[in-house]
N, C-alpha and C. Protein backbone atom coordinates (compact mmCIF):
# COMPACT_ATOMS: atom_id res chain seq x y z
N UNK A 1 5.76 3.85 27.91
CA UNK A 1 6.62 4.64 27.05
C UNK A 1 6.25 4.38 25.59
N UNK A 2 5.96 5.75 24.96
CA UNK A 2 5.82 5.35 23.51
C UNK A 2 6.93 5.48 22.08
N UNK A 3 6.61 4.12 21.70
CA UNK A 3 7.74 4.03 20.45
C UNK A 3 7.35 4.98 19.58
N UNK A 4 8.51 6.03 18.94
CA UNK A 4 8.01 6.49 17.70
C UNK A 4 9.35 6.19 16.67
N UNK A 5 8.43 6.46 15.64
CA UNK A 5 9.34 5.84 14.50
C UNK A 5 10.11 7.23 14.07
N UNK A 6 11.73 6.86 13.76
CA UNK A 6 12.67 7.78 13.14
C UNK A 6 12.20 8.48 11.18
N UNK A 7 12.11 9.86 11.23
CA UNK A 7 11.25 9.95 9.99
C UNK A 7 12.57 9.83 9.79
N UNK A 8 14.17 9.34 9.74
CA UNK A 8 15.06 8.88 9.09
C UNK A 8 15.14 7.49 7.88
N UNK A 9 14.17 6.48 8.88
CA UNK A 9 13.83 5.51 8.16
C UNK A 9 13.51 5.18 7.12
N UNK A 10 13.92 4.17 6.50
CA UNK A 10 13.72 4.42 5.26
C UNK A 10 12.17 2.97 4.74
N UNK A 11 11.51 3.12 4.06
CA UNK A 11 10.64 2.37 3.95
C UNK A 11 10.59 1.51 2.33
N UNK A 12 10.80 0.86 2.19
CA UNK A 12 10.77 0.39 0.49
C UNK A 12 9.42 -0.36 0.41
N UNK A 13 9.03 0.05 -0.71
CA UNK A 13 7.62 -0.20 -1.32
C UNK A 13 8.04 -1.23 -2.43
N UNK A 14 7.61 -1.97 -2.49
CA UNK A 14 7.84 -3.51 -3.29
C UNK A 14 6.75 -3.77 -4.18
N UNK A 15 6.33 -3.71 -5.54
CA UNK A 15 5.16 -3.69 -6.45
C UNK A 15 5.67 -5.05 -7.15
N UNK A 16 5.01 -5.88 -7.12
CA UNK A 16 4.65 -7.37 -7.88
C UNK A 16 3.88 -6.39 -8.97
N UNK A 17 4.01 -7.00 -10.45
CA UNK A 17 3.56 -6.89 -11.76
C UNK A 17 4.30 -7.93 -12.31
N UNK A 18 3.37 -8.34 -13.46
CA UNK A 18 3.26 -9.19 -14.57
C UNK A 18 3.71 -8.85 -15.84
N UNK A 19 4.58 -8.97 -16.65
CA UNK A 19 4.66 -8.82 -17.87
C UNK A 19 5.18 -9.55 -18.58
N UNK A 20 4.56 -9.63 -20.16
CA UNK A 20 4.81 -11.16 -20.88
C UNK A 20 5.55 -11.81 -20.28
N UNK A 21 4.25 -12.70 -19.01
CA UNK A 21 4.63 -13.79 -18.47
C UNK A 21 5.89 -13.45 -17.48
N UNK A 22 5.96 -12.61 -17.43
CA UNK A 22 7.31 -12.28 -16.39
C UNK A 22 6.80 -11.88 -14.84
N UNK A 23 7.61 -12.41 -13.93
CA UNK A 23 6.97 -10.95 -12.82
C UNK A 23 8.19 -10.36 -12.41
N UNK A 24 7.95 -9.11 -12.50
CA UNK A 24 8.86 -8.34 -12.13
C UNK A 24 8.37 -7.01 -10.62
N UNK A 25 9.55 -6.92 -9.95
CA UNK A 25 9.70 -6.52 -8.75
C UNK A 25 10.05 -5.21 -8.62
N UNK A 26 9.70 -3.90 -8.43
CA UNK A 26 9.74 -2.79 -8.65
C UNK A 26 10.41 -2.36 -6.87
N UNK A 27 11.09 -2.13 -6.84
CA UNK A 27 11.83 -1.38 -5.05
C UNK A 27 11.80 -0.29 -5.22
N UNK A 28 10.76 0.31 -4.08
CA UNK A 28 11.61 1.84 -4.18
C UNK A 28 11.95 2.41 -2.94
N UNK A 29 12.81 2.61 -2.69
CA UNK A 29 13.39 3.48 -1.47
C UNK A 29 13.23 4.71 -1.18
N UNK A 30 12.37 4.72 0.16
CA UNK A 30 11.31 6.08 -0.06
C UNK A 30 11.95 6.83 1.36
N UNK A 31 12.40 7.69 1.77
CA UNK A 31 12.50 8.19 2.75
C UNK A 31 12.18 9.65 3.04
N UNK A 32 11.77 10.29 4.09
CA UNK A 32 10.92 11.57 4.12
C UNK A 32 10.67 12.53 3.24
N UNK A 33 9.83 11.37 2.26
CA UNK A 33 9.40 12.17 1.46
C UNK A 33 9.92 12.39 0.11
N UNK A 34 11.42 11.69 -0.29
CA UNK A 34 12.12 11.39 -1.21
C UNK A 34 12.37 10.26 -1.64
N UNK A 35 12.32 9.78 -3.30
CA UNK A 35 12.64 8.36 -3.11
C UNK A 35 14.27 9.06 -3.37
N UNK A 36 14.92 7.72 -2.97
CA UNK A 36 16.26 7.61 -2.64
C UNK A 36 16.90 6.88 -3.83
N UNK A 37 16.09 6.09 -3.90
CA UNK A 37 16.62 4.52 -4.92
C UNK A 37 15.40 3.74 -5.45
N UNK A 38 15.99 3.59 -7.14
CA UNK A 38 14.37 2.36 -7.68
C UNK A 38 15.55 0.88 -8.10
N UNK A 39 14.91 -0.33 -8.06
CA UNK A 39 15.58 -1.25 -8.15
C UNK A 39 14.39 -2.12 -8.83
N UNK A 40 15.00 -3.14 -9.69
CA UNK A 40 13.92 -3.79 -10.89
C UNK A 40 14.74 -5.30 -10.29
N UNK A 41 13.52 -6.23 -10.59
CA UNK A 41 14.28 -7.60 -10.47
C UNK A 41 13.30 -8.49 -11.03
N UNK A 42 14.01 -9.24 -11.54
CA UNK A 42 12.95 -10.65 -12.17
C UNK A 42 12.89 -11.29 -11.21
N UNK A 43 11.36 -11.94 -10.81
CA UNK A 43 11.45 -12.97 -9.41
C UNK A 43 10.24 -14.60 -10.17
N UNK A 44 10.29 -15.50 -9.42
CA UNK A 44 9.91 -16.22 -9.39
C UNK A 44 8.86 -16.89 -8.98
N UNK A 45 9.28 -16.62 -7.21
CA UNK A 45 8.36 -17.20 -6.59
C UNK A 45 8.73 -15.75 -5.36
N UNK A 46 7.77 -16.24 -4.11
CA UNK A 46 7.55 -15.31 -2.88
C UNK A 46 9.20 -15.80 -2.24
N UNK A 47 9.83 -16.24 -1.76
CA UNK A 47 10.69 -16.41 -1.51
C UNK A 47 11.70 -15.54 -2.16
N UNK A 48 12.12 -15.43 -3.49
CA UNK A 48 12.21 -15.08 -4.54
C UNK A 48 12.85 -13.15 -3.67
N UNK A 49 11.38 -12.89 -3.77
CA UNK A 49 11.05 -11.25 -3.63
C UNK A 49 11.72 -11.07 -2.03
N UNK A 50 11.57 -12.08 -1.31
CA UNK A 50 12.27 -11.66 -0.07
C UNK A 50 13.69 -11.82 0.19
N UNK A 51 14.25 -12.34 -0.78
CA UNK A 51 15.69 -12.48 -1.13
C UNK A 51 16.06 -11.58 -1.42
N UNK A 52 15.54 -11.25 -2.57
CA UNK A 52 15.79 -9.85 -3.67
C UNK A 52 15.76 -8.22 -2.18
N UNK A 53 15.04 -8.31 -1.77
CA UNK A 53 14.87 -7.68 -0.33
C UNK A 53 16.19 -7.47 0.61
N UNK A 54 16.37 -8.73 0.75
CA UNK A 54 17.30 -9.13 2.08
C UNK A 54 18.78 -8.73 1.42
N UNK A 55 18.67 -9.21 0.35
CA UNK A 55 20.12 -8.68 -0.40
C UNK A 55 20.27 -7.02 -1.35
N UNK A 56 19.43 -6.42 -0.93
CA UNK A 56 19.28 -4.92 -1.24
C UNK A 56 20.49 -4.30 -0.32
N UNK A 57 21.02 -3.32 -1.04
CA UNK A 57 22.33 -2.56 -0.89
C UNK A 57 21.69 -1.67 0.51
N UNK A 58 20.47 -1.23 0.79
CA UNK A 58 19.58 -0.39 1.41
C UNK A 58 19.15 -1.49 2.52
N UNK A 59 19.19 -2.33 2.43
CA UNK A 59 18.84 -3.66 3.57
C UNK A 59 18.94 -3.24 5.03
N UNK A 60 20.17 -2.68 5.34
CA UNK A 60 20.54 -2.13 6.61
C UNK A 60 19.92 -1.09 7.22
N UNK A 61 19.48 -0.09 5.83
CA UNK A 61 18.54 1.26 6.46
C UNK A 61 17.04 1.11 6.47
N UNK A 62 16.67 -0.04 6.02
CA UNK A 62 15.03 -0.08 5.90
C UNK A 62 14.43 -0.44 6.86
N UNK A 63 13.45 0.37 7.17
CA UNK A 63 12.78 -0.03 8.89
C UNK A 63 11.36 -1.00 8.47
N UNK A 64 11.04 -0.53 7.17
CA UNK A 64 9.40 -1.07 6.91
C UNK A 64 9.42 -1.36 5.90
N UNK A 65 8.75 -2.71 5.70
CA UNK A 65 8.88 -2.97 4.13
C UNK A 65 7.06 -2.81 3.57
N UNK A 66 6.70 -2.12 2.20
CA UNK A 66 5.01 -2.37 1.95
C UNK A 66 5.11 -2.85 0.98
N UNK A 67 4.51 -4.16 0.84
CA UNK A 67 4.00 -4.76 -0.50
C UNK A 67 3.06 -4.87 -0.84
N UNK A 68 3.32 -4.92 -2.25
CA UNK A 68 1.94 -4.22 -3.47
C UNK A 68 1.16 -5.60 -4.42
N UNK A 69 0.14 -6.03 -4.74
CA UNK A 69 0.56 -7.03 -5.55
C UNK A 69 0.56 -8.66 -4.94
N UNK A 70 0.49 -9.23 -5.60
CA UNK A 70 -0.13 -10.54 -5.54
C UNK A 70 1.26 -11.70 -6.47
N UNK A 71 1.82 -12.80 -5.56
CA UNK A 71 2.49 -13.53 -6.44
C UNK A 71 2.00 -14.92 -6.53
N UNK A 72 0.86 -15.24 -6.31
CA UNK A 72 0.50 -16.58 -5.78
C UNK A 72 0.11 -16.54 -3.83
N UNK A 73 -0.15 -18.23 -3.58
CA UNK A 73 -0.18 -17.94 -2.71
C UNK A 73 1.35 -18.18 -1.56
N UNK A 74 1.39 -17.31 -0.65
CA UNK A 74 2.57 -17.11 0.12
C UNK A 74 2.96 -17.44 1.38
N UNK A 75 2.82 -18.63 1.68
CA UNK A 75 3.02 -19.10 2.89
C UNK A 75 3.36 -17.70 4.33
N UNK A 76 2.85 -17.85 5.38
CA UNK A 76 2.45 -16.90 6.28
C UNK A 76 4.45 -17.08 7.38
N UNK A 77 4.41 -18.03 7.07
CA UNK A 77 5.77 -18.97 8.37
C UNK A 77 6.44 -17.55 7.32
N UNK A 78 6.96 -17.64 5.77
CA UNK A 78 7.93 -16.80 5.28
C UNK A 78 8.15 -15.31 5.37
N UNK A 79 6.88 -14.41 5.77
CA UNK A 79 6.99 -13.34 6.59
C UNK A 79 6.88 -13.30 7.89
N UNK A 80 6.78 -14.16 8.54
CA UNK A 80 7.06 -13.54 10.18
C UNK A 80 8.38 -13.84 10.35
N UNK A 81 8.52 -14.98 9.61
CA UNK A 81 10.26 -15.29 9.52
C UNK A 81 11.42 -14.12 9.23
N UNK A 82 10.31 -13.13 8.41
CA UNK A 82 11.27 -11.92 7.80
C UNK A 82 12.05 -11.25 8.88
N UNK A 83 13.06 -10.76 8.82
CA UNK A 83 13.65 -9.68 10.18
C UNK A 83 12.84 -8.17 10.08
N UNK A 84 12.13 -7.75 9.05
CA UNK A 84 11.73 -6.53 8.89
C UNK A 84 10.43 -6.67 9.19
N UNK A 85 9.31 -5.78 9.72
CA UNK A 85 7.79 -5.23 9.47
C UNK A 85 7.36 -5.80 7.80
N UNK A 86 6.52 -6.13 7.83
CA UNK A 86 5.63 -6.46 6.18
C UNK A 86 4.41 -5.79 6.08
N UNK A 87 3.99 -4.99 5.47
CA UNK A 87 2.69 -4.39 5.39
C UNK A 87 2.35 -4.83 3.96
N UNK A 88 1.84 -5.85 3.90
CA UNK A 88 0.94 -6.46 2.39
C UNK A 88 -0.31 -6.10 2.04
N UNK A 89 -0.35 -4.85 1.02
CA UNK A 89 -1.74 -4.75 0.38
C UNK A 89 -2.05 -5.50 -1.06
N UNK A 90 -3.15 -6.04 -0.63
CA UNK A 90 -3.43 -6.53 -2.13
C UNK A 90 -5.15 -6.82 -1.96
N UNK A 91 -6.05 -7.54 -1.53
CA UNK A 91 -7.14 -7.27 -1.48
C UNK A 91 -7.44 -6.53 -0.05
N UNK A 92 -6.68 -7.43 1.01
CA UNK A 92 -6.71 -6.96 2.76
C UNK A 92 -5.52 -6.38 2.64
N UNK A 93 -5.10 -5.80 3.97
CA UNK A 93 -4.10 -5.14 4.44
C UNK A 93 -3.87 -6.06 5.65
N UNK A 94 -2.52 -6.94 5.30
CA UNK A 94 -1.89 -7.60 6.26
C UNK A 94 -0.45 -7.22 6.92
N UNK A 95 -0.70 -7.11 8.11
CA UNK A 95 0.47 -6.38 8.76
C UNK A 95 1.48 -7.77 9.68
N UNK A 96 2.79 -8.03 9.25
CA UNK A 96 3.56 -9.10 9.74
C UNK A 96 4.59 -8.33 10.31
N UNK A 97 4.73 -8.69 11.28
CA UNK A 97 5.94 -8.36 12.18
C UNK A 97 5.50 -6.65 13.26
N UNK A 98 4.32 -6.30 13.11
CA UNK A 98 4.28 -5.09 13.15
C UNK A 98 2.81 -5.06 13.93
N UNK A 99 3.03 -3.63 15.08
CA UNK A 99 1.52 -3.77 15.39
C UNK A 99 0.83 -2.92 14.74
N UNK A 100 -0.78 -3.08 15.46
CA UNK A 100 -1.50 -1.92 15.13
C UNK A 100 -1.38 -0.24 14.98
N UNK A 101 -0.46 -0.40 16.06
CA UNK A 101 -0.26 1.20 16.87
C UNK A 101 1.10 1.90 15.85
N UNK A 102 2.25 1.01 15.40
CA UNK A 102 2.58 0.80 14.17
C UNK A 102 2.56 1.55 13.50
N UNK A 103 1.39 0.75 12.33
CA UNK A 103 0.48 0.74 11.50
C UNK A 103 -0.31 2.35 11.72
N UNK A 104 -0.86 2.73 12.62
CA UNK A 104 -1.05 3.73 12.36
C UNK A 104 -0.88 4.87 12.36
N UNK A 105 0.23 5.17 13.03
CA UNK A 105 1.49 5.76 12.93
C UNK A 105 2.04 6.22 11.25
N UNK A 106 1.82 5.13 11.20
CA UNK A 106 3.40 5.13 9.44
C UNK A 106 2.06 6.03 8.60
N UNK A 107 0.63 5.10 8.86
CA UNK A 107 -0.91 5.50 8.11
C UNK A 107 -1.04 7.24 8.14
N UNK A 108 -0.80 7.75 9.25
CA UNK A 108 -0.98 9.08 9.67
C UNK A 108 -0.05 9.77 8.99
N UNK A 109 1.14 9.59 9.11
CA UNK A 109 2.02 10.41 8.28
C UNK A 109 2.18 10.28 6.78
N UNK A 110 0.78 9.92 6.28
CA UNK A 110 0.88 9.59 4.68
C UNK A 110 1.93 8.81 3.81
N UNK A 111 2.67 8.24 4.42
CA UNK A 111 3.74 7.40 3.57
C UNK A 111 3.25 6.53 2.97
N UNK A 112 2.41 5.77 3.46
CA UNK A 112 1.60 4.89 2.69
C UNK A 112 1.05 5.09 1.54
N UNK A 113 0.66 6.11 1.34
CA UNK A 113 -0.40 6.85 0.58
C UNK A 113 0.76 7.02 -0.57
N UNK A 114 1.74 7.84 -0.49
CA UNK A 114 2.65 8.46 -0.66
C UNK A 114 2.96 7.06 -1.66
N UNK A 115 3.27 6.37 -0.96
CA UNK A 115 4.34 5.76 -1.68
C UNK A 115 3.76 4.74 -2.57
N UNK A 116 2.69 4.21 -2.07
CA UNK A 116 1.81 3.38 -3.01
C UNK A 116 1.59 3.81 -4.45
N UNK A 117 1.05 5.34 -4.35
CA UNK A 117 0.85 6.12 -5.54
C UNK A 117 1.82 6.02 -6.50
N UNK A 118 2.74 6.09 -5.77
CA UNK A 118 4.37 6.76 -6.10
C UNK A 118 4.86 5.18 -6.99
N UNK A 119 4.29 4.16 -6.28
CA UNK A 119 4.52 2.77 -6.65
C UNK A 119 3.51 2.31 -7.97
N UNK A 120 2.61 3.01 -8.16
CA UNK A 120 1.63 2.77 -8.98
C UNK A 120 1.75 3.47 -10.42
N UNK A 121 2.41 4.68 -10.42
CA UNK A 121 2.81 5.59 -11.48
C UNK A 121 3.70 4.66 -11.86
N UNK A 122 5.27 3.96 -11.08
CA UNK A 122 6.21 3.35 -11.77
C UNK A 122 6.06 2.00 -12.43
N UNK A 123 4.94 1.49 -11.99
CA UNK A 123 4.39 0.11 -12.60
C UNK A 123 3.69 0.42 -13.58
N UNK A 124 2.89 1.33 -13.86
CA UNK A 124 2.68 2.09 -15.38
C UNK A 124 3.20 2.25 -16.21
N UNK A 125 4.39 3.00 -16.05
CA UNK A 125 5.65 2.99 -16.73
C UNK A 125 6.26 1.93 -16.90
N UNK A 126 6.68 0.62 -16.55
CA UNK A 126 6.95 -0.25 -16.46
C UNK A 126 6.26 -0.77 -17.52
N UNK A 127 4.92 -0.90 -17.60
CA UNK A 127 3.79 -1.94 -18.44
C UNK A 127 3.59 -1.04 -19.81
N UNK A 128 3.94 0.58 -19.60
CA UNK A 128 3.45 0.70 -21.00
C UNK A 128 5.30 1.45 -21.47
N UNK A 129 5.84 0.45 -21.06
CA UNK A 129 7.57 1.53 -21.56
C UNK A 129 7.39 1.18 -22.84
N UNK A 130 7.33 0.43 -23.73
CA UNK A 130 7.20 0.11 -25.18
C UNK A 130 6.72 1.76 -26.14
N UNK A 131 5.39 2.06 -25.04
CA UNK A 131 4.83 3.21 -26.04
C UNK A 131 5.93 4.93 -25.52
N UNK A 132 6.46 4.27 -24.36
CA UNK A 132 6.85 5.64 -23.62
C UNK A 132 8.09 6.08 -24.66
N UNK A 133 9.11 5.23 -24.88
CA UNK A 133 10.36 5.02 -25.66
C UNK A 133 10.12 5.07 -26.98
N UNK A 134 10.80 6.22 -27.69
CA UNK A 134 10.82 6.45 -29.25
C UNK A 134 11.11 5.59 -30.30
């Protein structure tokens, strides 16, 4: 029997960036095809970002989480530990909690694509808001 995923689901895309010395955590709550919700957070450490996660108002509706971005290195025990799927891009594409079949599933229906982009425009904005703002 094959699992398919509810295009109800909601997926949040998680972007690690740097700014003066800060890192900040970009959420966005993406669901078919709409984001839903953006959420900003100062984090620390990897722990940090999965807190900030776990205590999201959206926590209950998120089926998949994708992260963007690099915070150091991140012990492996703290995402399988996660209750959600982890899809981590940053040089590889590491998939925690989640299979292949998954994975290419979510891949096929462009969300990935989708939302990465979608994640990449707002971290722009983010790094150059100084020049964006009058």
């Amino acid at each position: 029997m094959k699992r398919f995923i509810k295009l109800e689901a909601r997926i949040a895309f998680v972007n690690l960036i740097r700014i003066d010395k800060k890192r900040i955590m970009s959420m966005i709550i993406y669901r078919a095809g709409y984001i839903e919700d953006v959420e900003f957070h100062e984090i620390k450490n990897a722990e940090d970002v999965l807190q900030k996660i776990f205590n999201s108002r959206h926590f209950q509706q998120i089926r998949y989480v994708v992260m963007k971005g690099s915070i150091g290195k991140i012990p492996e025990s703290l995402f399988s530990n996660f209750p959600l799927p982890i899809i981590h891009v940053n040089k590889k594409i590491r998939l925690y909690n989640l299979t292949e079949e998954e994975f290419k599933i979510i891949n096929a229906r462009n969300h990935l694509i989708d939302g990465l982009n979608i994640s990449k425009i707002i971290s722009n904005l983010i790094k150059h808001y100084d020049k964006i703002l009058p």
